[in-house]
Protein backbone atom coordinates (compact mmCIF):
# COMPACT_ATOMS: atom_id res chain seq x y z
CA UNK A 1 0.00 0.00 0.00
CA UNK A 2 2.89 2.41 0.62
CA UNK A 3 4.76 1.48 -2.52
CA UNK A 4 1.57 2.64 -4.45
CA UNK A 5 0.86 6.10 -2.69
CA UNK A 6 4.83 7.03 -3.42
CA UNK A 7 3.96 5.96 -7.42
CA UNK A 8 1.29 8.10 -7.34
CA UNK A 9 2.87 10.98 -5.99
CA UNK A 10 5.52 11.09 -8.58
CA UNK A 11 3.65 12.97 -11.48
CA UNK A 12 3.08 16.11 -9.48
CA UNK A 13 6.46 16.37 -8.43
CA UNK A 14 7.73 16.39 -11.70
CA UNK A 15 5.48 19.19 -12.79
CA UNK A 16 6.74 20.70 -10.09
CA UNK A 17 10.49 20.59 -10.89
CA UNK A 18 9.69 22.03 -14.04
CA UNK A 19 9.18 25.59 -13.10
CA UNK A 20 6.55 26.20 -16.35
CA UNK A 21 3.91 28.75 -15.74
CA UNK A 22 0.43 28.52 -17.68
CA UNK A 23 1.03 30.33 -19.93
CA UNK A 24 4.34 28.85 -21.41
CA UNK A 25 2.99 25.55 -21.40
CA UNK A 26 0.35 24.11 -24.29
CA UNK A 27 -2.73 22.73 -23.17
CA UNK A 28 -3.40 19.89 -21.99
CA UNK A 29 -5.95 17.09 -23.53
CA UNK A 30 -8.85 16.50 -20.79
CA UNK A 31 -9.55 12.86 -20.57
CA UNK A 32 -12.78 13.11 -22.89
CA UNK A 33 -10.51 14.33 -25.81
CA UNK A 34 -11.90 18.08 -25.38
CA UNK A 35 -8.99 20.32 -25.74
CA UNK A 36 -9.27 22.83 -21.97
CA UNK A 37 -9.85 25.90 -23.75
CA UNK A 38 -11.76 26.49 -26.25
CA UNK A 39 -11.64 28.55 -29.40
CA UNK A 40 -13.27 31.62 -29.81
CA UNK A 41 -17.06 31.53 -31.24
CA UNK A 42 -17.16 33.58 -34.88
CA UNK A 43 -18.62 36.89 -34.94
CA UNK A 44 -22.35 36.61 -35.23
CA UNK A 45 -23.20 36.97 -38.90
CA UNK A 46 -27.41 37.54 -38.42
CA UNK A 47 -27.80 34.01 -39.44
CA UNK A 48 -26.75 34.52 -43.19
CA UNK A 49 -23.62 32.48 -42.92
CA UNK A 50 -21.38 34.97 -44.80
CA UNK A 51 -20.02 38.14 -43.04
CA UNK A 52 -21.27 41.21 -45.53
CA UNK A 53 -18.27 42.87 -46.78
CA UNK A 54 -17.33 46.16 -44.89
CA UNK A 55 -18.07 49.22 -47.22
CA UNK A 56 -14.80 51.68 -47.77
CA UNK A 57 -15.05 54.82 -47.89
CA UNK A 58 -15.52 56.72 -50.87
CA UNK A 59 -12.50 58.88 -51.93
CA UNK A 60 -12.77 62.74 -51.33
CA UNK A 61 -12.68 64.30 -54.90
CA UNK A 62 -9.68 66.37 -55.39
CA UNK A 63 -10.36 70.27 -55.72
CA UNK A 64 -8.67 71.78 -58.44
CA UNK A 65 -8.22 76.21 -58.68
CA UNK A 66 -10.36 77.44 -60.92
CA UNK A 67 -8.20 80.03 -62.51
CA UNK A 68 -10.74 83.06 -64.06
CA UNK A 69 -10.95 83.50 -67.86
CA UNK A 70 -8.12 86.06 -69.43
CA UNK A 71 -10.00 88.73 -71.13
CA UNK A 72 -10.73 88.88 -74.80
CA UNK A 73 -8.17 90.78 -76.89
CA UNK A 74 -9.90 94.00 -78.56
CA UNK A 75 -9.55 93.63 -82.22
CA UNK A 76 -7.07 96.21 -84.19
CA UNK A 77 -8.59 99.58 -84.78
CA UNK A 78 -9.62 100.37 -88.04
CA UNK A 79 -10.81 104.37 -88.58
CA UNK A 80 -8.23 106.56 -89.26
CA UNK A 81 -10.38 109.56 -88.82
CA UNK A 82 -9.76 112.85 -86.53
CA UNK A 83 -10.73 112.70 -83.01
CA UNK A 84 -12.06 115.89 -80.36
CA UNK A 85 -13.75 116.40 -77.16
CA UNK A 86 -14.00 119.35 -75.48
CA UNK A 87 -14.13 119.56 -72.25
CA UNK A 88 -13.12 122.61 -69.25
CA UNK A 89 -12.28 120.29 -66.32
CA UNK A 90 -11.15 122.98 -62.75
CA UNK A 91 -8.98 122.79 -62.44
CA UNK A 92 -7.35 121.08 -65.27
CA UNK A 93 -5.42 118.28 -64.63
CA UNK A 94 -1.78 116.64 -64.49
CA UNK A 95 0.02 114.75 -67.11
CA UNK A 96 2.14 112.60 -64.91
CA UNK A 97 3.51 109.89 -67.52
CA UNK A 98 2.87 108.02 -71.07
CA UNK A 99 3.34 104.69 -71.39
CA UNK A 100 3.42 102.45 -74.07
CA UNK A 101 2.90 98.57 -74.71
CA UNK A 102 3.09 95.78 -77.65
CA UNK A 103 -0.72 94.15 -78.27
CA UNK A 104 -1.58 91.47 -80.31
CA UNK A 105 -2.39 93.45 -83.62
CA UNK A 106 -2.16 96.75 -82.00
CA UNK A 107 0.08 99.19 -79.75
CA UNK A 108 -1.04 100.65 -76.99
CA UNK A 109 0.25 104.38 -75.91
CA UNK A 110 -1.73 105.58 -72.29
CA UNK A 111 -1.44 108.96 -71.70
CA UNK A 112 -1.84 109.33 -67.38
CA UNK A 113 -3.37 111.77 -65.43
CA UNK A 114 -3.88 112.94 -62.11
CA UNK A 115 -7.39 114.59 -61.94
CA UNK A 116 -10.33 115.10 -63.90
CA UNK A 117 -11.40 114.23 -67.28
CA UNK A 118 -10.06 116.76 -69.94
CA UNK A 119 -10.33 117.48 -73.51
CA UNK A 120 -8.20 116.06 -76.36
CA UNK A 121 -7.82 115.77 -80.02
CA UNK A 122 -5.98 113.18 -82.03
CA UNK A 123 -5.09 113.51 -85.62
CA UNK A 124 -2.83 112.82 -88.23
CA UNK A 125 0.07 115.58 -89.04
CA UNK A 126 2.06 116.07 -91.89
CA UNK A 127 5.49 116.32 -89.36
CA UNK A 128 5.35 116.92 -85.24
CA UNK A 129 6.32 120.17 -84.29
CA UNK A 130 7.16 121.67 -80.80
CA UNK A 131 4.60 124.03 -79.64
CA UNK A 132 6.09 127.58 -78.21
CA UNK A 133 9.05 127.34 -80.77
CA UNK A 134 7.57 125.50 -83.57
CA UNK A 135 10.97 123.47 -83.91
CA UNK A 136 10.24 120.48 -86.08
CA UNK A 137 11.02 117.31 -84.29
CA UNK A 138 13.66 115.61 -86.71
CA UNK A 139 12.67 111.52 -86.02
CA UNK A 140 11.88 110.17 -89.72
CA UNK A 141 9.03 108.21 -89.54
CA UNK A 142 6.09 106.68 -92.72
CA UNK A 143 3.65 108.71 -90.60
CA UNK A 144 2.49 110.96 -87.34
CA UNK A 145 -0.45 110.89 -85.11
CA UNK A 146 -0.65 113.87 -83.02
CA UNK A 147 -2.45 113.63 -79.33
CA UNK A 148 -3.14 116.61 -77.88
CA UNK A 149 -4.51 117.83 -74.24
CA UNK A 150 -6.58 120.79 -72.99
CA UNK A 151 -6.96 121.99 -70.89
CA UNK A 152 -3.80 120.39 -69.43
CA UNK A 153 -0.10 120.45 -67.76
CA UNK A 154 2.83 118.96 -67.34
CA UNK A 155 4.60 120.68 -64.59
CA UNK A 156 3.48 121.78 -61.30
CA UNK A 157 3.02 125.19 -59.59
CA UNK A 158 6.74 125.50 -58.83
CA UNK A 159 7.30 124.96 -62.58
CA UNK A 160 8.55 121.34 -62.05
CA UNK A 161 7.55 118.91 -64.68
CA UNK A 162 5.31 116.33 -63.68
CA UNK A 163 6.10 114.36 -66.90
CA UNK A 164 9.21 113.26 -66.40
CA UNK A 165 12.09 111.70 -68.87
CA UNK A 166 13.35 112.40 -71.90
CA UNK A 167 11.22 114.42 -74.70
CA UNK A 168 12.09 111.79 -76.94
CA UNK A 169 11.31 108.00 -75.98
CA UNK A 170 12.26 105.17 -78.51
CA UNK A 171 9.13 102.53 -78.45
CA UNK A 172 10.23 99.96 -80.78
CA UNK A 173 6.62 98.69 -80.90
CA UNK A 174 5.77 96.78 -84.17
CA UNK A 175 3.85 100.62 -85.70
CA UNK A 176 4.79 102.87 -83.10
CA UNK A 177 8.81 103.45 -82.87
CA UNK A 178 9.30 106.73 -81.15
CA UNK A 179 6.90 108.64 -78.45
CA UNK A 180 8.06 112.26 -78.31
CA UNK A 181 7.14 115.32 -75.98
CA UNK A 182 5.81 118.11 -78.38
CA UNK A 183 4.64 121.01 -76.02
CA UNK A 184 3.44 122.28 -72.13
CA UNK A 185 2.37 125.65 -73.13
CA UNK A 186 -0.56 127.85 -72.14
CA UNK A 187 -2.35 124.87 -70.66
CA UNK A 188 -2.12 122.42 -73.46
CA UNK A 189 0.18 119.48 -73.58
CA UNK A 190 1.18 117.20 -76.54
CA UNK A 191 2.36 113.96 -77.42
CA UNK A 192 3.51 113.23 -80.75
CA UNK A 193 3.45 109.28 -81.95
CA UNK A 194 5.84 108.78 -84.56
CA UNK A 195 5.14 105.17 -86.79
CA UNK A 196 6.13 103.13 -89.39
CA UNK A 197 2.99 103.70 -91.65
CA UNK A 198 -0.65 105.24 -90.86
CA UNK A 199 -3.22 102.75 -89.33
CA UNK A 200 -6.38 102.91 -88.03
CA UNK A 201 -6.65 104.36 -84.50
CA UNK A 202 -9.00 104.25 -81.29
CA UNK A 203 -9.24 106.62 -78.23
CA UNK A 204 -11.12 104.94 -75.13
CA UNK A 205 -10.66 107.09 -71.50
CA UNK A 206 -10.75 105.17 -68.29
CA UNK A 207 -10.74 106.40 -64.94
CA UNK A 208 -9.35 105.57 -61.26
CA UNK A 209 -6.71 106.90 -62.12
CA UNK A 210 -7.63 109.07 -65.04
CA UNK A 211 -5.87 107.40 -68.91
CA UNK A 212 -6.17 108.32 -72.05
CA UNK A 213 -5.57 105.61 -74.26
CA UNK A 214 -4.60 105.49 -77.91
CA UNK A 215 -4.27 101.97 -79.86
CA UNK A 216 -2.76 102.43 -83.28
CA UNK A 217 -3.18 99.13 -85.79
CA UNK A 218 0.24 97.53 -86.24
């Protein structure tokens, strides 16, 4: 009887010596065959017997910048006929610059202005002459449009011109080649286009700040 309780006893004291925890060991079979723990149940599919596939989320539509429409280019000008309004603006205003600019099928000379509104004429000349001397300005050209403000200056109350630069600007625009300074006098200012051959011609004013603007046909 003693012989069999020391048999017995052996089994636990060798799971004893090994030092094994749990969870290091594997499981061990019950005597019925049934593994100790079992495995976990599947996810409850509502009795179908196929999980439904999880819907992804739609991708967010990229946003591309709109970028605005560039403005139609104004066709060339075609009349070549004389140009005046009158006008008596008080006081009269400033020439402060001309500039000048290569279109499409056009060049573009802008005449600015600080105050109101005033009157002009533009025409064609046989030659540009300075006003007060009546020098002839001596820049060959095929033709010359003449612009011509009033009333108008160019200089301010200390006699300072306003319109600064040389009185003779080269252009090198496709018509237009020179821009020239022809006169400050008695409250009329000119500006004397000298081109390659006569074209037709358009005057348009805009305001804020005050242009005049003269597009000659290339």
């Amino acid at each position: 009887m003693k012989t069999r309780l020391a048999l017995a006893t052996l089994p636990l004291a060798g799971l004893v010596a090994c030092g094994g925890t749990a969870a290091e060991s594997p499981a061990m079979p019950s005597p019925g065959g049934t593994p100790a723990a079992s495995a976990p149940a599947p996810p409850d599919t509502g009795g179908g017997g196929t999980p439904e596939p999880v819907e992804s989320a739609e991708p967010t539509p990229s946003v591309k910048p709109v970028t605005p429409p560039k403005p139609a280019e104004l066709p060339p000008p075609t009349s070549t006929k004389p140009i005046s309004v009158e006008r008596s603006p008080v006081p009269p205003p400033t020439v402060t610059g001309v500039r000048y600019a290569r279109h499409a099928s056009f060049d573009r000379v802008v005449v600015d202005l600080a105050g109101a509104r005033t009157g002009y004429a533009v025409k064609w000349v046989p030659r540009l002459v300075q006003d007060g001397s009546g020098a002839v300005v001596k820049i060959k050209g095929g033709a010359y449009l003449q612009v011509t403000l009033f009333p108008a200056y160019a200089h301010n109350e200390a006699g300072e011109p306003t319109w600064k630069g040389p009185r003779e600007v080269a252009a090198k625009l496709p018509n237009v080649t020179h821009v020239v300074k022809t006169g400050d006098f008695e409250g009329v200012v000119g500006v004397g286009l000298v081109l390659k051959h006569k074209a037709g011609f358009r005057v348009t004013e805009q305001s804020s700040p005050t242009r005049l603007v003269i597009d000659v046909a290339h």
